[in-house]
C-alpha atoms as a PDB file:
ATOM      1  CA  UNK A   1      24.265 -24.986 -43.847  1.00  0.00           C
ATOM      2  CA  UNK A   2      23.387 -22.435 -46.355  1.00  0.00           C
ATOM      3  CA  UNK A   3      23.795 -18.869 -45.674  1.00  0.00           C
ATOM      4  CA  UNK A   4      26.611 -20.053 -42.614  1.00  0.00           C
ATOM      5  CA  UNK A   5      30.048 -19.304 -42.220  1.00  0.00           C
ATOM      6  CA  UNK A   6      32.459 -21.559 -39.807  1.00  0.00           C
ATOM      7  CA  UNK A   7      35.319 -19.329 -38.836  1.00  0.00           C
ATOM      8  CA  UNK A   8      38.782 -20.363 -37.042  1.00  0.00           C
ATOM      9  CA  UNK A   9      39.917 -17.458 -35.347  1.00  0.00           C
ATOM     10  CA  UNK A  10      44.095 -17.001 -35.365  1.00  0.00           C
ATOM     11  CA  UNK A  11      45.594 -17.795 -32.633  1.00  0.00           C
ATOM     12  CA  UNK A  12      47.529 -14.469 -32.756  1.00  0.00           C
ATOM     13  CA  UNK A  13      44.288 -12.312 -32.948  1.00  0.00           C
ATOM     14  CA  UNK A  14      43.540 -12.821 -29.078  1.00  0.00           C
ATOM     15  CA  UNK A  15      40.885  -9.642 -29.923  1.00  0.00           C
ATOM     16  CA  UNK A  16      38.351 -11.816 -31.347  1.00  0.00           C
ATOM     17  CA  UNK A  17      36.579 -13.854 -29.474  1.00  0.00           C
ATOM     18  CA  UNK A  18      32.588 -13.266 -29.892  1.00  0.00           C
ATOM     19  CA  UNK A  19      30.475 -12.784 -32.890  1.00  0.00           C
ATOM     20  CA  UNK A  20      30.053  -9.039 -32.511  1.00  0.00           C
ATOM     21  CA  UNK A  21      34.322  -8.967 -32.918  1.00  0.00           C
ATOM     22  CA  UNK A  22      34.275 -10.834 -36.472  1.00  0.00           C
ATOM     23  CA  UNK A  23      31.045  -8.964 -37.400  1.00  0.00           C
ATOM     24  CA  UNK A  24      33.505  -5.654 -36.676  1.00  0.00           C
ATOM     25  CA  UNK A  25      36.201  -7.009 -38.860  1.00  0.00           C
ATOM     26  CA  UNK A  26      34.577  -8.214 -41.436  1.00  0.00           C
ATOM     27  CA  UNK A  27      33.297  -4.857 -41.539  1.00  0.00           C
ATOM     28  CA  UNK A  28      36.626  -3.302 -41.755  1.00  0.00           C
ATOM     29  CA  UNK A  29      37.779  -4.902 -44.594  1.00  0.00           C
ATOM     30  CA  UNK A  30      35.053  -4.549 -46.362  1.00  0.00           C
ATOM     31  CA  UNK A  31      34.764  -0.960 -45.384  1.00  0.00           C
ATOM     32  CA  UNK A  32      32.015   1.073 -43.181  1.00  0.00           C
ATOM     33  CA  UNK A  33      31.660   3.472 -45.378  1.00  0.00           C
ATOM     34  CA  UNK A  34      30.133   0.963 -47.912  1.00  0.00           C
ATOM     35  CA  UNK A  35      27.708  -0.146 -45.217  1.00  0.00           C
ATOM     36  CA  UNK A  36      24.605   2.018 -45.330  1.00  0.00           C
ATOM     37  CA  UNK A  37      23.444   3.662 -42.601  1.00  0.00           C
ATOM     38  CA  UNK A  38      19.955   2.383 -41.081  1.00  0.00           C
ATOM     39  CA  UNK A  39      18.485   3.193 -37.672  1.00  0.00           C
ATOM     40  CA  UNK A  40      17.850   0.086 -35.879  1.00  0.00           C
ATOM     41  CA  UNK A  41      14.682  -1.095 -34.494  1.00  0.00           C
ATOM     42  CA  UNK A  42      13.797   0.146 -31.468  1.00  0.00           C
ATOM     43  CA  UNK A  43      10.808  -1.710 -29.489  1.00  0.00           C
ATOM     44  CA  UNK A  44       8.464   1.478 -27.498  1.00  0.00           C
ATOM     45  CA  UNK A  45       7.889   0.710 -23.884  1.00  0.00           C
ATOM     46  CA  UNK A  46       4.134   0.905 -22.824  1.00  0.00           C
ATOM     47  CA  UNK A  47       3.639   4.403 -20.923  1.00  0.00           C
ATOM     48  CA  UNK A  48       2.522   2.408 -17.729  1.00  0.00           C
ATOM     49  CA  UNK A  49       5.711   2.247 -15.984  1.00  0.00           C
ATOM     50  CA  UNK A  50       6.289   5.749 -16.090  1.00  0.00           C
ATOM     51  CA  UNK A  51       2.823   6.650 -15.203  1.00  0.00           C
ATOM     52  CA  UNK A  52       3.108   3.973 -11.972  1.00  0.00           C
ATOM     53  CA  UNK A  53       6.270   6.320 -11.515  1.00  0.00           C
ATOM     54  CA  UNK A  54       5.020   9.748 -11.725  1.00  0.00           C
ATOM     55  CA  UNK A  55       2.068   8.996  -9.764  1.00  0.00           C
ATOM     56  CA  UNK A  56       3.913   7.455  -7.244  1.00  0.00           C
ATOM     57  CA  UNK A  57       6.602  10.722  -7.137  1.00  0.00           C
ATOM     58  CA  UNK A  58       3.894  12.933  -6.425  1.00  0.00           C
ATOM     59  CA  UNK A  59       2.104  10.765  -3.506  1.00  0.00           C
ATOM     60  CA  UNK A  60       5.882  11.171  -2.211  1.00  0.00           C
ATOM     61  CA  UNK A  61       6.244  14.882  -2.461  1.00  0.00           C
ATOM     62  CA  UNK A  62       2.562  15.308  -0.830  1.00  0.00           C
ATOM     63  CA  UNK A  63       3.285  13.899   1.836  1.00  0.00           C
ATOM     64  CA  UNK A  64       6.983  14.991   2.438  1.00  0.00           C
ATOM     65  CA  UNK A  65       4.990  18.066   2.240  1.00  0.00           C
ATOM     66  CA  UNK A  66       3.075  17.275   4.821  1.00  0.00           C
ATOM     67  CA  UNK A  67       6.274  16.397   7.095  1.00  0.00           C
ATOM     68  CA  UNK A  68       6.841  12.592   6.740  1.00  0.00           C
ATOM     69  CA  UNK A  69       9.614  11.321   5.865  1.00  0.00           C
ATOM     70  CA  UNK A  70      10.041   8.473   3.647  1.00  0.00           C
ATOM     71  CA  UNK A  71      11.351   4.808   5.328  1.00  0.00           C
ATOM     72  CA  UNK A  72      12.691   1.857   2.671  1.00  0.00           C
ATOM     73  CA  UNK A  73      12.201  -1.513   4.682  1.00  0.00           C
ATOM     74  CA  UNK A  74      12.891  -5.580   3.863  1.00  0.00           C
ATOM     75  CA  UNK A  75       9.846  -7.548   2.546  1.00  0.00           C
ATOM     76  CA  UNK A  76      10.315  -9.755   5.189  1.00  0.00           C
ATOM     77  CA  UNK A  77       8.670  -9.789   8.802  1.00  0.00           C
ATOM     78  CA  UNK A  78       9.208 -12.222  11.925  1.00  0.00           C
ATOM     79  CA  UNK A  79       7.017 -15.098  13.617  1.00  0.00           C
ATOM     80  CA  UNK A  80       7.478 -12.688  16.370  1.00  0.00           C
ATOM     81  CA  UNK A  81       5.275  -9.669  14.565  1.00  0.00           C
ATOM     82  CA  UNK A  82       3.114 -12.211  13.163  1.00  0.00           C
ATOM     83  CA  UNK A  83       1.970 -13.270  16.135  1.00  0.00           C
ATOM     84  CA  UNK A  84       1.690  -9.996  17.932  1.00  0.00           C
ATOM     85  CA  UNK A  85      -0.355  -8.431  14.914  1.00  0.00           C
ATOM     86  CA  UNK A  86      -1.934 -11.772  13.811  1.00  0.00           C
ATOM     87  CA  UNK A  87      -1.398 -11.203  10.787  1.00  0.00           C
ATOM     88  CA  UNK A  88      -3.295 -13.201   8.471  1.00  0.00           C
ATOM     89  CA  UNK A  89      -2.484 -15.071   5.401  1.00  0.00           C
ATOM     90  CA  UNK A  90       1.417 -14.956   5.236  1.00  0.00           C
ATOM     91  CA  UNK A  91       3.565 -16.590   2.734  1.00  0.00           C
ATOM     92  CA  UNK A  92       6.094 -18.601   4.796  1.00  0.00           C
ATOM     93  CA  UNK A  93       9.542 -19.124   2.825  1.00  0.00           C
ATOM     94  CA  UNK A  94      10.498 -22.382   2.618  1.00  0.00           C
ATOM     95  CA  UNK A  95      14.357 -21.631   2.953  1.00  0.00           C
ATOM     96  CA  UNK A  96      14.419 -18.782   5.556  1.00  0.00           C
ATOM     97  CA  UNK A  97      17.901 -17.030   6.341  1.00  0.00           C
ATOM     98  CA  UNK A  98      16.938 -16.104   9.950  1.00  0.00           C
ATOM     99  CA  UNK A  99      13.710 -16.141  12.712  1.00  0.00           C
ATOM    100  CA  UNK A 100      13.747 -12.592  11.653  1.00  0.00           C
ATOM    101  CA  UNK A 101      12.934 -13.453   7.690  1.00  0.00           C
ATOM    102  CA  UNK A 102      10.818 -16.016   8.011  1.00  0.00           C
ATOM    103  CA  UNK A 103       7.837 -14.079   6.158  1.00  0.00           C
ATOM    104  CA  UNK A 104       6.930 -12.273   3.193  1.00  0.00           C
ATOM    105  CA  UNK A 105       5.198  -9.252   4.434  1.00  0.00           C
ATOM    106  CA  UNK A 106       1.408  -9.289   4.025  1.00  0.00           C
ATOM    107  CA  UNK A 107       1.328  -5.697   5.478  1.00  0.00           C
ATOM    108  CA  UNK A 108       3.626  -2.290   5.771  1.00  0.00           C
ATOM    109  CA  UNK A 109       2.803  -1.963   9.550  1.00  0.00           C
ATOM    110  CA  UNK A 110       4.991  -4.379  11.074  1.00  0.00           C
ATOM    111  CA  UNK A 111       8.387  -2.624   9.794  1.00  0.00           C
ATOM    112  CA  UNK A 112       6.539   0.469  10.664  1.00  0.00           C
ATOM    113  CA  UNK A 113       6.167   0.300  14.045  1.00  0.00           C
ATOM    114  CA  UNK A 114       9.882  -1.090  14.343  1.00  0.00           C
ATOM    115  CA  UNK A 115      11.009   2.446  12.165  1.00  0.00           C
ATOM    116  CA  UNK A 116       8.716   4.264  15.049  1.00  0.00           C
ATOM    117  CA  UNK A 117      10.551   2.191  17.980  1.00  0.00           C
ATOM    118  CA  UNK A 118      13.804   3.737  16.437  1.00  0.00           C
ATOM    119  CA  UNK A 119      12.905   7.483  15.612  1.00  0.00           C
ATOM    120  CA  UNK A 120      10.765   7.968  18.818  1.00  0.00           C
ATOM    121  CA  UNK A 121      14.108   6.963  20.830  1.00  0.00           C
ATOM    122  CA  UNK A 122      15.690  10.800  19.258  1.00  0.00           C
ATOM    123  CA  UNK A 123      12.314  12.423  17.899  1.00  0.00           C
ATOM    124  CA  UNK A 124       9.193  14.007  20.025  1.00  0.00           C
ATOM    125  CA  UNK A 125       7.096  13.535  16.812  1.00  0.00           C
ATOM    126  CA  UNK A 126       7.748  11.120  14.228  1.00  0.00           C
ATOM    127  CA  UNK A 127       5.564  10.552  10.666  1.00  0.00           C
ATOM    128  CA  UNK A 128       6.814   7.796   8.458  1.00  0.00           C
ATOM    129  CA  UNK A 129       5.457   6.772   5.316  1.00  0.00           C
ATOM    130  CA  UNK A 130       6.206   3.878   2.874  1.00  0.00           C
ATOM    131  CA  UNK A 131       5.079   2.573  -0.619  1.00  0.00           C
ATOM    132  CA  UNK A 132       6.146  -1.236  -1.257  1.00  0.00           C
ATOM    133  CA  UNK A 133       5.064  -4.024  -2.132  1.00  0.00           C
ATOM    134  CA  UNK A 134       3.112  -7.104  -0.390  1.00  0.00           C
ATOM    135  CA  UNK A 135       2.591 -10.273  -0.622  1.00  0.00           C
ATOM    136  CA  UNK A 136      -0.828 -12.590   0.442  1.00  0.00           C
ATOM    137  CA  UNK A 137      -1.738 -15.851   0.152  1.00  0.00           C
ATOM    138  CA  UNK A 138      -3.254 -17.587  -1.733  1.00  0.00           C
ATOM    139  CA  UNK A 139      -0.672 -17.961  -4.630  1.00  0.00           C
ATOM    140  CA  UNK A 140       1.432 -15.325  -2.800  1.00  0.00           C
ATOM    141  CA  UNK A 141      -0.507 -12.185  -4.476  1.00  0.00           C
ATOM    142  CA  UNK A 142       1.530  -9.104  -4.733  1.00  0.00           C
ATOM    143  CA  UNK A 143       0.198  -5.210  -4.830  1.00  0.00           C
ATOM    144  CA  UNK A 144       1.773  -2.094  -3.772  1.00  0.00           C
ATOM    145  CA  UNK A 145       0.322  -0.576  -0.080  1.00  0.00           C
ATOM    146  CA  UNK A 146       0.647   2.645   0.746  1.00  0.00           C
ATOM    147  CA  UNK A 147       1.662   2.915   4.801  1.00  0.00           C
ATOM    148  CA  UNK A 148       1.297   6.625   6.635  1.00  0.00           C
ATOM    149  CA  UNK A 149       1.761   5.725  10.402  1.00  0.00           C
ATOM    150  CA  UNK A 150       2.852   9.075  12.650  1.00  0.00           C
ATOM    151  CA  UNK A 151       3.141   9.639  16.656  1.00  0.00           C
ATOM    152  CA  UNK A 152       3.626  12.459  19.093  1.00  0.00           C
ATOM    153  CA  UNK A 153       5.155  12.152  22.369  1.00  0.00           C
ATOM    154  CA  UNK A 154       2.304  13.405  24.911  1.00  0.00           C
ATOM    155  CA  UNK A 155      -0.609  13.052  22.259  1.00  0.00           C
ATOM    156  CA  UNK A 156      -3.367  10.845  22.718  1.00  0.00           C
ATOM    157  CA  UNK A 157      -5.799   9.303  20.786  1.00  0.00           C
ATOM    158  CA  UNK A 158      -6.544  12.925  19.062  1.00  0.00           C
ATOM    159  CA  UNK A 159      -3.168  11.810  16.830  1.00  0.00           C
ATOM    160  CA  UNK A 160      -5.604   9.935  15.017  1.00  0.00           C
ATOM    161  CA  UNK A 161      -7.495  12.456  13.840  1.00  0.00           C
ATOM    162  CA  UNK A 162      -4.408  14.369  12.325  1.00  0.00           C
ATOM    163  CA  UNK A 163      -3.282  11.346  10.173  1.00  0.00           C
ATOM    164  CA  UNK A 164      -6.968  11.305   8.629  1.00  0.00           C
ATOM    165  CA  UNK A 165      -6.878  14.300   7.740  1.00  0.00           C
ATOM    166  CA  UNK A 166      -3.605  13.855   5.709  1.00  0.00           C
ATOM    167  CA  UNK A 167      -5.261  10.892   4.246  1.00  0.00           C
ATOM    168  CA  UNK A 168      -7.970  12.477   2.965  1.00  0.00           C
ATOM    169  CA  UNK A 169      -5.894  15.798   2.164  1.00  0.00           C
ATOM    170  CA  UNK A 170      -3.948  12.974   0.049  1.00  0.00           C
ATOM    171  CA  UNK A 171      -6.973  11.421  -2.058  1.00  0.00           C
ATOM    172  CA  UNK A 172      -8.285  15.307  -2.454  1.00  0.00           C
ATOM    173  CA  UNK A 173      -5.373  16.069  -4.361  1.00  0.00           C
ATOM    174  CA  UNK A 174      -6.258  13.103  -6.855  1.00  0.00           C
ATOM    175  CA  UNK A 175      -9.909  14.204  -7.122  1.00  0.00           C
ATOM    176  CA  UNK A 176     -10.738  10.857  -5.161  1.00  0.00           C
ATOM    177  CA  UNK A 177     -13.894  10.692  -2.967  1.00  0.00           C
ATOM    178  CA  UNK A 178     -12.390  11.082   0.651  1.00  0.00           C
ATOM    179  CA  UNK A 179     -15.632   8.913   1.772  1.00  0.00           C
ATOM    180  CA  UNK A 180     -13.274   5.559   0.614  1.00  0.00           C
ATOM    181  CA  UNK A 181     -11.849   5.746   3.665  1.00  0.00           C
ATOM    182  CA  UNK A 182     -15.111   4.105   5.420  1.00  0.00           C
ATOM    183  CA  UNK A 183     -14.040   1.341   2.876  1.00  0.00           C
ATOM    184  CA  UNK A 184     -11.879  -1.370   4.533  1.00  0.00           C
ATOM    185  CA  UNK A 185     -10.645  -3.267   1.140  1.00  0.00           C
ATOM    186  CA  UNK A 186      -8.920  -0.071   0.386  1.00  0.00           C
ATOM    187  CA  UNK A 187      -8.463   1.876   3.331  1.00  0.00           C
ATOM    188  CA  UNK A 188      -7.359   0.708   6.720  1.00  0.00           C
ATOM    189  CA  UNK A 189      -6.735   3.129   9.307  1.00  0.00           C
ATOM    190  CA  UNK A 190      -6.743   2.978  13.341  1.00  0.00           C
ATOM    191  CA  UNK A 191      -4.776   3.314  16.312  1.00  0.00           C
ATOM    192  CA  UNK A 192      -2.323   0.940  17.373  1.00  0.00           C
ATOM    193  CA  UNK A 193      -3.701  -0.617  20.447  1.00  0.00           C
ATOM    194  CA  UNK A 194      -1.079  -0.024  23.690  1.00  0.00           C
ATOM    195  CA  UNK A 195      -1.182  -3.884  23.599  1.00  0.00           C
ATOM    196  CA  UNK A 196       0.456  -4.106  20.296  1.00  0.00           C
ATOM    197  CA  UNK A 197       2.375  -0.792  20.538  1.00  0.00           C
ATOM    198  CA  UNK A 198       4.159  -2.177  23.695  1.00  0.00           C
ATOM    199  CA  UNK A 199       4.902  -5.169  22.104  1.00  0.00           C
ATOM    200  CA  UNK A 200       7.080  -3.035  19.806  1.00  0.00           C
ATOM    201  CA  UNK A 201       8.378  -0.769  22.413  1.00  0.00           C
ATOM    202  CA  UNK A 202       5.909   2.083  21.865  1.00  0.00           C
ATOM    203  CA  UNK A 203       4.821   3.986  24.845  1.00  0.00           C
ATOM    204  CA  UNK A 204       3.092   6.372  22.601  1.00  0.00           C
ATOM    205  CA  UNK A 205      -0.066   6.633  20.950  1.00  0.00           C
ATOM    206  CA  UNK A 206       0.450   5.479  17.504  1.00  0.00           C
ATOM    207  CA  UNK A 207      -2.078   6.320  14.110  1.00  0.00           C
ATOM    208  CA  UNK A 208      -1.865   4.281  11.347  1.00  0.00           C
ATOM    209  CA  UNK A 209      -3.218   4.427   7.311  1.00  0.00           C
ATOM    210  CA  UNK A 210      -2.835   1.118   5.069  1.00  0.00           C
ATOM    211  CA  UNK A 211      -3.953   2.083   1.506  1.00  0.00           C
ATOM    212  CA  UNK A 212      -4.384  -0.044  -1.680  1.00  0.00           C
ATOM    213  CA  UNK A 213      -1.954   1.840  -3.584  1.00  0.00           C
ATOM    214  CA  UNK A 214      -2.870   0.587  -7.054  1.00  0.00           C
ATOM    215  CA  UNK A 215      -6.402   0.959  -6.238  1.00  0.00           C
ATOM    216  CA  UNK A 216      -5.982   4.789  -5.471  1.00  0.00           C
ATOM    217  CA  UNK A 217      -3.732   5.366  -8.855  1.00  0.00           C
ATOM    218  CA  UNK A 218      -6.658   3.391 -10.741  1.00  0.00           C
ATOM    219  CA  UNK A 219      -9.333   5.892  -9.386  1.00  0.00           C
ATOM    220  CA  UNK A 220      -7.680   9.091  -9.455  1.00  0.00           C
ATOM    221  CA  UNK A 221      -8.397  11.437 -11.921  1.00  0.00           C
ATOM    222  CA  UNK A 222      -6.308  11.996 -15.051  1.00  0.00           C
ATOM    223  CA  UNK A 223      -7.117  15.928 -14.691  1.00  0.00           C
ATOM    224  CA  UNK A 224      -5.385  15.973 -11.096  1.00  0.00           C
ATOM    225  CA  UNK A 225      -2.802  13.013 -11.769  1.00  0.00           C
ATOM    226  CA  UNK A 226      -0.700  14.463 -14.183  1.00  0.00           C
ATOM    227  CA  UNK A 227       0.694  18.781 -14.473  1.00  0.00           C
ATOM    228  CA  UNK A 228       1.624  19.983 -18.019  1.00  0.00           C
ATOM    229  CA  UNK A 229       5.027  20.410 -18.528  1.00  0.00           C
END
């Protein structure tokens, strides 16, 4: 074909073996210096992904402020904790490696309560947050949740009263009404019946916060989002 060039390669030249090598020496012999010098093309990445990653820093550092610590969990959760939280419209995996995987997680409170289980075993007081993704059916839809979930050994149902105020201390900082918290399709926050919290083995009383975390980003304000260099 026009413009094409078939090449054998010498045995002896065991160096070339891709088409970036011959580009190289065809360059050599016909000298660099002869090549001019033009900066390539570079494609500009939307500023999205770093503003889903700033905003998401400084949710961190508020609440590490605020003394949680942050847990990193599998997106998977058990028949076991689907059952015991009834957890509604899970994606079942068709090739699962174990009981314990059988699920996409639909919510960040399973693993939760399994990272409280663990702490409370060496910790009086424990806070925990998370930000991940999750996955509902139908079509297996995927958002990020925010999950704040903290316990006290000897505190009651008062513990729940703490967490909301971090919540709303939270959504303050991003100039976001605090009343969204009376709205379930972005807010979800409770106490962990004993029922449930036994299941898990949680004597304690345990307060919990599910967030929409893209719908919190979406309505914060620019002003309060962002600090100037």
């Amino acid at each position: 074909a026009k413009n094409r060039l078939l090449v054998k390669v010498p045995t002896r030249r065991i160096d070339v073996n891709i088409q970036e090598d011959l580009i190289e020496e065809v360059g050599r012999v016909y000298g660099y210096e002869n090549i001019p010098a033009v900066f390539p093309n570079v494609a500009l990445k939307t500023l999205q992904a770093n503003k889903d990653f700033i905003f998401e820093n400084k949710v961190k550092d508020i609440l590490v402020g605020y003394g949680f610590n942050e847990a990193y969990n599998y997106s998977f959760v058990s028949q076991k904790a689907k059952e015991v939280l009834d957890l509604q419209n899970t994606v079942e995996l068709e090739n699962p490696m174990s009981a314990l995987n059988k699920y996409l997680r639909p919510s960040l409170l399973p693993l939760l309560l399994n990272n409280m289980r663990d702490n409370l075993r060496y910790f009086d007081e424990v806070k925990i947050f998370e930000i991940g993704k999750v996955f509902q059916n139908p079509k297996a839809i995927e958002k990020r949740e925010l999950g704040i979930i903290m316990a006290k050994k000897g505190r009651g149902e008062d513990i729940f009263f703490e967490l909301k105020g971090v919540a709303e201390g939270l959504l303050d900082c991003f100039g976001i009404d605090k009343t969204i918290i009376q709205s379930k399709e972005i807010v979800s926050m409770g106490l962990v019946s004993d029922k449930i919290s036994l299941e898990f083995g949680i004597k304690e009383k345990v307060a919990f916060a599910l967030i929409d975390f893209d719908k919190i980003q979406a309505m914060a304000s620019p002003k309060q989002e962002f600090a100037p260099i």
